[in-house]
Protein backbone atom coordinates (compact mmCIF):
# COMPACT_ATOMS: atom_id res chain seq x y z
CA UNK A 1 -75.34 19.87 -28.63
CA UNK A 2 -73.07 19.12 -25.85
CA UNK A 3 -69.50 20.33 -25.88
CA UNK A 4 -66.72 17.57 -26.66
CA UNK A 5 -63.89 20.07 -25.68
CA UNK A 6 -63.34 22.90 -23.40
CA UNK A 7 -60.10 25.01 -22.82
CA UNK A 8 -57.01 23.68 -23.91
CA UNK A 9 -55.26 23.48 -27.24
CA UNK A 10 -56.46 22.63 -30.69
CA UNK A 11 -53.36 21.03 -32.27
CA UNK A 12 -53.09 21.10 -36.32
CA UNK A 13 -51.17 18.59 -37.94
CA UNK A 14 -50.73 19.53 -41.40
CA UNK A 15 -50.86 23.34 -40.67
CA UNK A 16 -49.00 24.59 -43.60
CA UNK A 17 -51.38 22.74 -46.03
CA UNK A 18 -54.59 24.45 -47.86
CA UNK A 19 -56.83 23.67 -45.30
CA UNK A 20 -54.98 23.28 -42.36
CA UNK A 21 -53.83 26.86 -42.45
CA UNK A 22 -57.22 27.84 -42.61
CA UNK A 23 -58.18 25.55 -39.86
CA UNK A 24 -55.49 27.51 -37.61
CA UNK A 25 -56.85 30.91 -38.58
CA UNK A 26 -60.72 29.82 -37.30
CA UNK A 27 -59.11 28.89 -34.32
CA UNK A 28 -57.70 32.13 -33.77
CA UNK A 29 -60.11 34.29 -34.78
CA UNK A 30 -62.35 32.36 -32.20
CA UNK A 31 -59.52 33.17 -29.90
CA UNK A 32 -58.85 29.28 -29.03
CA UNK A 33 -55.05 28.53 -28.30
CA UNK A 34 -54.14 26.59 -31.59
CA UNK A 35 -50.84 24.77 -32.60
CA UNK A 36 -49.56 24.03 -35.52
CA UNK A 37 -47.69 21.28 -36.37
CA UNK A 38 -46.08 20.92 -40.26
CA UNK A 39 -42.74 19.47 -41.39
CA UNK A 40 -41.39 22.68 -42.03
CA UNK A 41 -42.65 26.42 -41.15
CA UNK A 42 -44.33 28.54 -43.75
CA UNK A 43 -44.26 32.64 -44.12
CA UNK A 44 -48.50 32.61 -43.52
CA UNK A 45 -48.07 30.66 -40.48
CA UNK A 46 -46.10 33.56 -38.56
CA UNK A 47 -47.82 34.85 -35.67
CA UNK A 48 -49.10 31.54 -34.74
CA UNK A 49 -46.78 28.85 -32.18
CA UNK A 50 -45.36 26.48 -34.65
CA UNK A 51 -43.78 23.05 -33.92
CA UNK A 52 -42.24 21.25 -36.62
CA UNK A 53 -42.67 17.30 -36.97
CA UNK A 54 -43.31 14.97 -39.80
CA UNK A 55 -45.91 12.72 -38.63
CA UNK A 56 -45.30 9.95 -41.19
CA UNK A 57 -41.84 9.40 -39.69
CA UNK A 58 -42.97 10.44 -35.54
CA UNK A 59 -43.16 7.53 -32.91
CA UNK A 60 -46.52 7.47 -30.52
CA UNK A 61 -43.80 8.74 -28.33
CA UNK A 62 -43.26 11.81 -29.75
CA UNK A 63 -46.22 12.75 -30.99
CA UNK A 64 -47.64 12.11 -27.29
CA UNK A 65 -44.94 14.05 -26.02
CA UNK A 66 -45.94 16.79 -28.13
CA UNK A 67 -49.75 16.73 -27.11
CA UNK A 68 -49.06 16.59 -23.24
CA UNK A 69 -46.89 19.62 -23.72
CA UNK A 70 -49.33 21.37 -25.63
CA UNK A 71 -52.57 20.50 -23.34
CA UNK A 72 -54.30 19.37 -26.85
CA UNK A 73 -57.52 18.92 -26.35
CA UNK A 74 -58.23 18.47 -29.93
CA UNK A 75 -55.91 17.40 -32.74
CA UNK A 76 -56.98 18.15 -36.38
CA UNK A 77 -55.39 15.41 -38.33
CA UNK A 78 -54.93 17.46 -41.62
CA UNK A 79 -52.08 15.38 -43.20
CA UNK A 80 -52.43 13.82 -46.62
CA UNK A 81 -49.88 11.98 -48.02
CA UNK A 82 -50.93 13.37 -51.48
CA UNK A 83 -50.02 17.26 -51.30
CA UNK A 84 -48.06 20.11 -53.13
CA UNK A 85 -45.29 19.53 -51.76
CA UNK A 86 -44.71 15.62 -52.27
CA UNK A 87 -46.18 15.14 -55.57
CA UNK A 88 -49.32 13.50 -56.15
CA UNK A 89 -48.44 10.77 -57.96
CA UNK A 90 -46.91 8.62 -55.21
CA UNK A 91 -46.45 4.89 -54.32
CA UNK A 92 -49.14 2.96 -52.56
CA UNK A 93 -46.49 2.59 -49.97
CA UNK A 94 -45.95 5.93 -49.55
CA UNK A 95 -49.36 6.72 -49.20
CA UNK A 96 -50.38 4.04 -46.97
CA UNK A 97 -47.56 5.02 -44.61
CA UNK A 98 -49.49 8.84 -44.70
CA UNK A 99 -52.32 7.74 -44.44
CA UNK A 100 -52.88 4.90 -42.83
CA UNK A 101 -49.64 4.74 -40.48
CA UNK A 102 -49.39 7.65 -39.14
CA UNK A 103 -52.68 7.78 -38.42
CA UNK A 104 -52.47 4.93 -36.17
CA UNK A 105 -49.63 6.36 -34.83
CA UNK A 106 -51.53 9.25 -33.91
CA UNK A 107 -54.76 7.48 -32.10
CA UNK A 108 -51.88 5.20 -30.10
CA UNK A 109 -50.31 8.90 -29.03
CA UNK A 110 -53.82 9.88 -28.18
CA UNK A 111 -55.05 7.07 -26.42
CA UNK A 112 -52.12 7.84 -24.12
CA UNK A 113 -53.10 11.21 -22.50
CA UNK A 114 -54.37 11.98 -18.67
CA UNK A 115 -57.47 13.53 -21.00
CA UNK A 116 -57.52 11.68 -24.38
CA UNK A 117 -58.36 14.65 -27.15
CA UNK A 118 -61.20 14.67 -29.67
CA UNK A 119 -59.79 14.15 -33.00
CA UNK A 120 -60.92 15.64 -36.48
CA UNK A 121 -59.75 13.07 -39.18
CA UNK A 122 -60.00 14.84 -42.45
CA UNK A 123 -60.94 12.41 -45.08
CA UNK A 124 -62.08 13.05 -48.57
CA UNK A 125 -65.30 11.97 -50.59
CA UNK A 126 -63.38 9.79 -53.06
CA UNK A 127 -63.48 7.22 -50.10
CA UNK A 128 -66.89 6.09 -51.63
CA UNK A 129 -65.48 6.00 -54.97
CA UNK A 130 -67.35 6.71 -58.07
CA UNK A 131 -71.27 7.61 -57.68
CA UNK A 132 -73.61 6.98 -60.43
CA UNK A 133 -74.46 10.24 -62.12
CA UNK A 134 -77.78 12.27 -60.60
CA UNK A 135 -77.14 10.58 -56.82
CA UNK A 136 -76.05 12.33 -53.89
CA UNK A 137 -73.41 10.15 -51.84
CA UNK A 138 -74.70 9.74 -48.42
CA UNK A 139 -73.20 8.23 -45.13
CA UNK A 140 -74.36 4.86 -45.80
CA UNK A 141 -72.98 4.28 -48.97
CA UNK A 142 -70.70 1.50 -48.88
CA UNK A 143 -67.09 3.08 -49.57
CA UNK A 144 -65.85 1.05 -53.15
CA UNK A 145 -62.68 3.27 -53.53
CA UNK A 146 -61.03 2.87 -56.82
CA UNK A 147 -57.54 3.64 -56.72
CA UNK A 148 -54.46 3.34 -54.44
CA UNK A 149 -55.06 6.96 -52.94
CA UNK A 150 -58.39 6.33 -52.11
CA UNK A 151 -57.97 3.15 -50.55
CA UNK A 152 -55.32 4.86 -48.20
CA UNK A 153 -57.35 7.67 -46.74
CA UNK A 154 -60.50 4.82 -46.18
CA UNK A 155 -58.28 3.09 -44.30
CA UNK A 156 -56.99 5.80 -42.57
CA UNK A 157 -60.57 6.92 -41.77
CA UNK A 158 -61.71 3.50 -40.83
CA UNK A 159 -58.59 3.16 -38.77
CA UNK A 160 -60.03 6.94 -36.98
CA UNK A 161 -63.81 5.17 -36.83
CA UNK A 162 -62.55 1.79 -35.43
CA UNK A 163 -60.81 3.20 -32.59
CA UNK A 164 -63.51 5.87 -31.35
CA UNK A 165 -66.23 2.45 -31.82
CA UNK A 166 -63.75 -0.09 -29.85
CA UNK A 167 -63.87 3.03 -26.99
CA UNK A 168 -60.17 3.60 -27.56
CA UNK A 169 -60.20 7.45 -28.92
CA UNK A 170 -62.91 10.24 -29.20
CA UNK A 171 -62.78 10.77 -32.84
CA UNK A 172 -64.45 12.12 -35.99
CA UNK A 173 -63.96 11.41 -39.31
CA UNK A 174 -65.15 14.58 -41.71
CA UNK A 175 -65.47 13.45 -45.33
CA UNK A 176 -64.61 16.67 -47.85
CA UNK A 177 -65.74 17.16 -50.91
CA UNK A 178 -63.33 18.99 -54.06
CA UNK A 179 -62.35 22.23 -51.77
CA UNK A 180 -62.05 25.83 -53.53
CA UNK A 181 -61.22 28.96 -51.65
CA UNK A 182 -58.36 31.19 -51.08
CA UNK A 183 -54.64 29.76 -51.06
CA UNK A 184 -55.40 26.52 -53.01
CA UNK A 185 -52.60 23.72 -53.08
CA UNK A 186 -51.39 24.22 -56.55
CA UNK A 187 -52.01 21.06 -58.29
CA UNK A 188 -55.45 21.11 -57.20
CA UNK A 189 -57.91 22.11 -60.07
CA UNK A 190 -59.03 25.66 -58.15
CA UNK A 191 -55.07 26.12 -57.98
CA UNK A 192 -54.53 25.38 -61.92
CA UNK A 193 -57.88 27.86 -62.41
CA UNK A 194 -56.09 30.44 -60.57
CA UNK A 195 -52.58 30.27 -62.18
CA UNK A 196 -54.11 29.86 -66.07
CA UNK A 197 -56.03 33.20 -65.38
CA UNK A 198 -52.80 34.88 -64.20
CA UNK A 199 -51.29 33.98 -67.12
CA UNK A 200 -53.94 34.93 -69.31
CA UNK A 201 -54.88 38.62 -67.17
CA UNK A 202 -51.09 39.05 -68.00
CA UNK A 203 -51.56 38.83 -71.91
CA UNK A 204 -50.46 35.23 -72.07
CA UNK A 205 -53.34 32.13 -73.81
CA UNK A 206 -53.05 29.55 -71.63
CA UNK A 207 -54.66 25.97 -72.23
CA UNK A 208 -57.12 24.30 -69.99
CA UNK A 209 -57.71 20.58 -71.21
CA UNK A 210 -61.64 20.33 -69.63
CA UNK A 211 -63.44 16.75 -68.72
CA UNK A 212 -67.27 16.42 -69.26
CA UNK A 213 -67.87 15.88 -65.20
CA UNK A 214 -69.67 17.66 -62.52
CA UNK A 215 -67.72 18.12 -59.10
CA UNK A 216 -68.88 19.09 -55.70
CA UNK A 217 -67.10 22.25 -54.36
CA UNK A 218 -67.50 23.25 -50.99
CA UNK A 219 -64.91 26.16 -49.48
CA UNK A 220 -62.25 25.77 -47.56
CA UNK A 221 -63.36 28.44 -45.07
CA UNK A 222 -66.80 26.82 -44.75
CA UNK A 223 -64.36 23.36 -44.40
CA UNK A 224 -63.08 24.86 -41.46
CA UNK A 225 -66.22 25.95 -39.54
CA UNK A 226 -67.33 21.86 -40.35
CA UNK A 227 -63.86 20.84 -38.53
CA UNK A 228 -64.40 23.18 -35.29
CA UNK A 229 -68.06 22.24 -35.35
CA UNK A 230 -66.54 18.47 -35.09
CA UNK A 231 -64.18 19.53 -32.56
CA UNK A 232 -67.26 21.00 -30.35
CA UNK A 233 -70.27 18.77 -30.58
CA UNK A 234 -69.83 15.69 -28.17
CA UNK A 235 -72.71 13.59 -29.86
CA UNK A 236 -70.09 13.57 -33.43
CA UNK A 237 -67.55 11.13 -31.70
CA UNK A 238 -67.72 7.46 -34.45
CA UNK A 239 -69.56 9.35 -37.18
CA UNK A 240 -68.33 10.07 -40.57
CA UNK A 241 -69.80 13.19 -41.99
CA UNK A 242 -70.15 14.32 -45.32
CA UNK A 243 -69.13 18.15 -45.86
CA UNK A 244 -69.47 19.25 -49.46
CA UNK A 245 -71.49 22.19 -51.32
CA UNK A 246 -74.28 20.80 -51.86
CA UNK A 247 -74.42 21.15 -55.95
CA UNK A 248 -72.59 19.36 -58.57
CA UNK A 249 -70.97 21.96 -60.59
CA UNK A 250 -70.37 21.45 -64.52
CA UNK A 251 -66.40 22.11 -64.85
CA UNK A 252 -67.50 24.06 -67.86
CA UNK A 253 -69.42 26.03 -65.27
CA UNK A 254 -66.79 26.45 -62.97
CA UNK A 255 -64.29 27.66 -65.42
CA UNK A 256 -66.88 30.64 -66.67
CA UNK A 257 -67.32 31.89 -63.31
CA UNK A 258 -63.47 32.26 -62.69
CA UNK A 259 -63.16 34.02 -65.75
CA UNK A 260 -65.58 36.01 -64.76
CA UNK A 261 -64.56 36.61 -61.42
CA UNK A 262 -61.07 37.76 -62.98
CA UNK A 263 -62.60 40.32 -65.41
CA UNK A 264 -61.58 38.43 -68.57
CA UNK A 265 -63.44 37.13 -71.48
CA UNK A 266 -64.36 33.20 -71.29
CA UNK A 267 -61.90 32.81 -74.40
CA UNK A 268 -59.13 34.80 -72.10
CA UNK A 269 -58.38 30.79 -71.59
CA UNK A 270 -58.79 28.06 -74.25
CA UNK A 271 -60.38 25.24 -73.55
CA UNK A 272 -60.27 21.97 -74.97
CA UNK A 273 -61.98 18.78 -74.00
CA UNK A 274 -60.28 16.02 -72.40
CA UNK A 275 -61.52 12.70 -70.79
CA UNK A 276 -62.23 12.81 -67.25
CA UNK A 277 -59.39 12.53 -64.66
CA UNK A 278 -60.03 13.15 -61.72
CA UNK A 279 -60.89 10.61 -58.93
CA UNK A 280 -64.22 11.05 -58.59
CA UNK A 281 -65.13 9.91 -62.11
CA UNK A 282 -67.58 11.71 -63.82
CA UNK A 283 -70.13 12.83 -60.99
CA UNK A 284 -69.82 13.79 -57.55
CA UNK A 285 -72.41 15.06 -54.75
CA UNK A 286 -72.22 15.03 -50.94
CA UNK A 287 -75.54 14.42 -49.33
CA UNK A 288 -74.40 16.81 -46.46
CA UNK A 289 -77.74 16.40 -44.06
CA UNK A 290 -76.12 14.55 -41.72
CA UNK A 291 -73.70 17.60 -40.98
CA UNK A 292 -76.72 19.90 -40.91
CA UNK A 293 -78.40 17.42 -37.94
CA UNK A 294 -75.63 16.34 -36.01
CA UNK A 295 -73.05 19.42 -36.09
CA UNK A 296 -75.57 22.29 -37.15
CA UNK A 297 -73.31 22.97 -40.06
CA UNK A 298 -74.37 23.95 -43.81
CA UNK A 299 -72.50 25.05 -46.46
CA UNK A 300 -72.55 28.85 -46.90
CA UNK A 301 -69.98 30.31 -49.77
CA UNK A 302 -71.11 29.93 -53.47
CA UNK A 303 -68.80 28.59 -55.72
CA UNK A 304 -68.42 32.24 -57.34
CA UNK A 305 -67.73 33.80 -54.18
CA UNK A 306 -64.98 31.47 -53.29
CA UNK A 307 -63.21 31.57 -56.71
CA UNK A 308 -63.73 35.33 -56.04
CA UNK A 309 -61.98 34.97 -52.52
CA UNK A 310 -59.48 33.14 -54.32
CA UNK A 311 -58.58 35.48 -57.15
CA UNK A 312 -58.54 38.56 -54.96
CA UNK A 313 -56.28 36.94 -52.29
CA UNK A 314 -53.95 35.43 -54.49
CA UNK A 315 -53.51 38.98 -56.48
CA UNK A 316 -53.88 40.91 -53.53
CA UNK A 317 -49.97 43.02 -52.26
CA UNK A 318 -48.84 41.38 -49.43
CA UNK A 319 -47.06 43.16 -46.69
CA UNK A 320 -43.35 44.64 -47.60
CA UNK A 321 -44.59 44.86 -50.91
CA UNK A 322 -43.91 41.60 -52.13
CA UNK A 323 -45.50 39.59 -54.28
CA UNK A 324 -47.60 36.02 -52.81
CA UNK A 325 -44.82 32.79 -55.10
CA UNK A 326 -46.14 31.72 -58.26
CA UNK A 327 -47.97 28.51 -58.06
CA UNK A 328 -45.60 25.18 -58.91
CA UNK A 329 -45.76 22.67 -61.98
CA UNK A 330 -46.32 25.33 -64.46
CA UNK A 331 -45.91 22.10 -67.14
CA UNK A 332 -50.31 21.21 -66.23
CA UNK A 333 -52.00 22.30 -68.45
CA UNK A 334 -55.39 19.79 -67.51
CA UNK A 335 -57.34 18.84 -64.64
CA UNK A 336 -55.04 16.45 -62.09
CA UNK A 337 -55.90 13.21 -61.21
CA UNK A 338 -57.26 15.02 -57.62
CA UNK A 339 -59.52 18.17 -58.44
CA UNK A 340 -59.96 19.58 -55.26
């Protein structure tokens, strides 16, 4: 494997998200200077340089402005125009200019450094749409998203993918399955898991409506190991790769280990069934070889140990002795329409 990137910056856009913040914190633990970029700061990004800018609304201008300043030498595109803080129920407009726009705004920005940076596109698995139940999704599968959200980050990706075939940017587009781990968004369905069993470990009996559906979980912290493997290996640049756990996980399943993981009975939350809601339909499975050949990366965490990871940090006294903010949108009370 040949390195794509040496020295220099890795700029994060999207740094105050689940997995961007996680993202920065690889990078510094590997001790690689690291930027991150947000629309606003967050408490768990002190410590690290922070520069705000919303790249839905940024110019090629500005956001090229920003990368010659910061020396990026790769740019981990971490935005998603469906997040925590938006709402994730949001016009095809609005998601199109997330997703789509700004990403082109970014590879224009790019395209106009003295050393053009590698960029790490973070797509998502519902790109392909729903797969037939038993199949593992693989890199060949022709994408058939089915709603407005998915159709937005396949563009965006294919925008990422177009431009790095046409010899106009040195990028990567990394395909992630339904992430778990520590510091979930809320509305994901690890972040709903998480706030039900703080209810119920403090005496409440929380509801949890539950689909008949298998999901593919894969960790955020092995999610950002895939995304500086991207950044590193030169041979990645026009692939999209699928990252994902490897095993589709009953939700039933999923819901017994996080009681267990929380030391409370599986009744501590009631669960009733519910038709499936989520975007991946009923089934979904990364076929993750590719990322094993072409960026030497496998998934590592179990599902249990990252709903462990997630329960302990979440629960865990934070500095000053206060307390980490109770998750948002207290009023779900079922999987969202985005597990993951």
């Amino acid at each position: 494997m040949t390195p794509a990137a040496d020295g220099g910056t890795v700029v994060v856009l999207g740094a105050t998200g689940w997995v961007g913040r996680h993202v920065v914190a690889a990078c510094a633990a590997r001790g690689r200077p690291v930027l991150a970029v947000a629309r606003g700061p967050a408490e768990h990004m002190r410590g690290h340089p922070f520069h705000p800018m919303d790249l839905a609304a940024a110019g090629p201008g500005e956001v090229g402005a920003l990368l010659r300043g910061a020396d990026a030498r790769v740019v981990v595109n971490a935005v998603d125009a469906a997040n925590a803080r938006d709402g994730w129920d949001r016009s095809e407009e609005d998601l199109r200019a997330a997703n789509v726009g700004a990403v082109r705004t970014l590879l224009e920005a790019a395209a106009d450094q003295p050393r053009p940076p590698r960029l790490v596109h973070l797509g998502t698995l519902h790109e392909y749409g729903p797969a037939a139940p038993g199949t593992a999704v693989d890199e060949r599968t022709p994408p058939r998203p089915a709603n407005a959200y998915a159709r937005s980050r396949l563009a965006g990706s294919r925008e990422a993918l177009a431009a790095a075939r046409e010899g106009r940017a040195d990028a990567v587009v990394l395909r992630l399955a339904n992430v778990c781990g520590p510091h979930p968004s809320p509305a994901s369905f690890p972040g709903l898991l998480l706030r039900l069993f703080r209810e119920a470990a403090a005496g409440g009996r929380p509801a949890l409506r539950v689909a008949d559906a298998r999901r593919d979980f894969v960790d955020v912290r092995d999610v950002a190991e895939a995304v500086l493997r991207a950044a590193e290996v030169r041979e990645a640049s026009g692939h999209a790769v699928n990252i994902g756990g490897g095993r589709a996980v009953p939700i039933t399943e999923a819901v017994a280990l996080m009681a267990a993981v929380a030391g409370l009975p599986r009744g501590a939350v009631a669960e009733e069934p519910a038709p499936v809601a989520g975007l991946g339909g009923d089934w979904s499975l990364a076929d993750v070889r590719l990322a094993g050949t072409l960026l030497g990366w496998r998934p590592r965490t179990t599902l249990e140990e990252s709903l462990r990871a997630m329960w302990r940090a979440q629960t865990a006294p934070v500095p000053g002795g206060a307390r980490p903010p109770a998750p948002v949108r207290p009023e779900l009370t079922h999987p969202p329409r985005r597990p993951g």
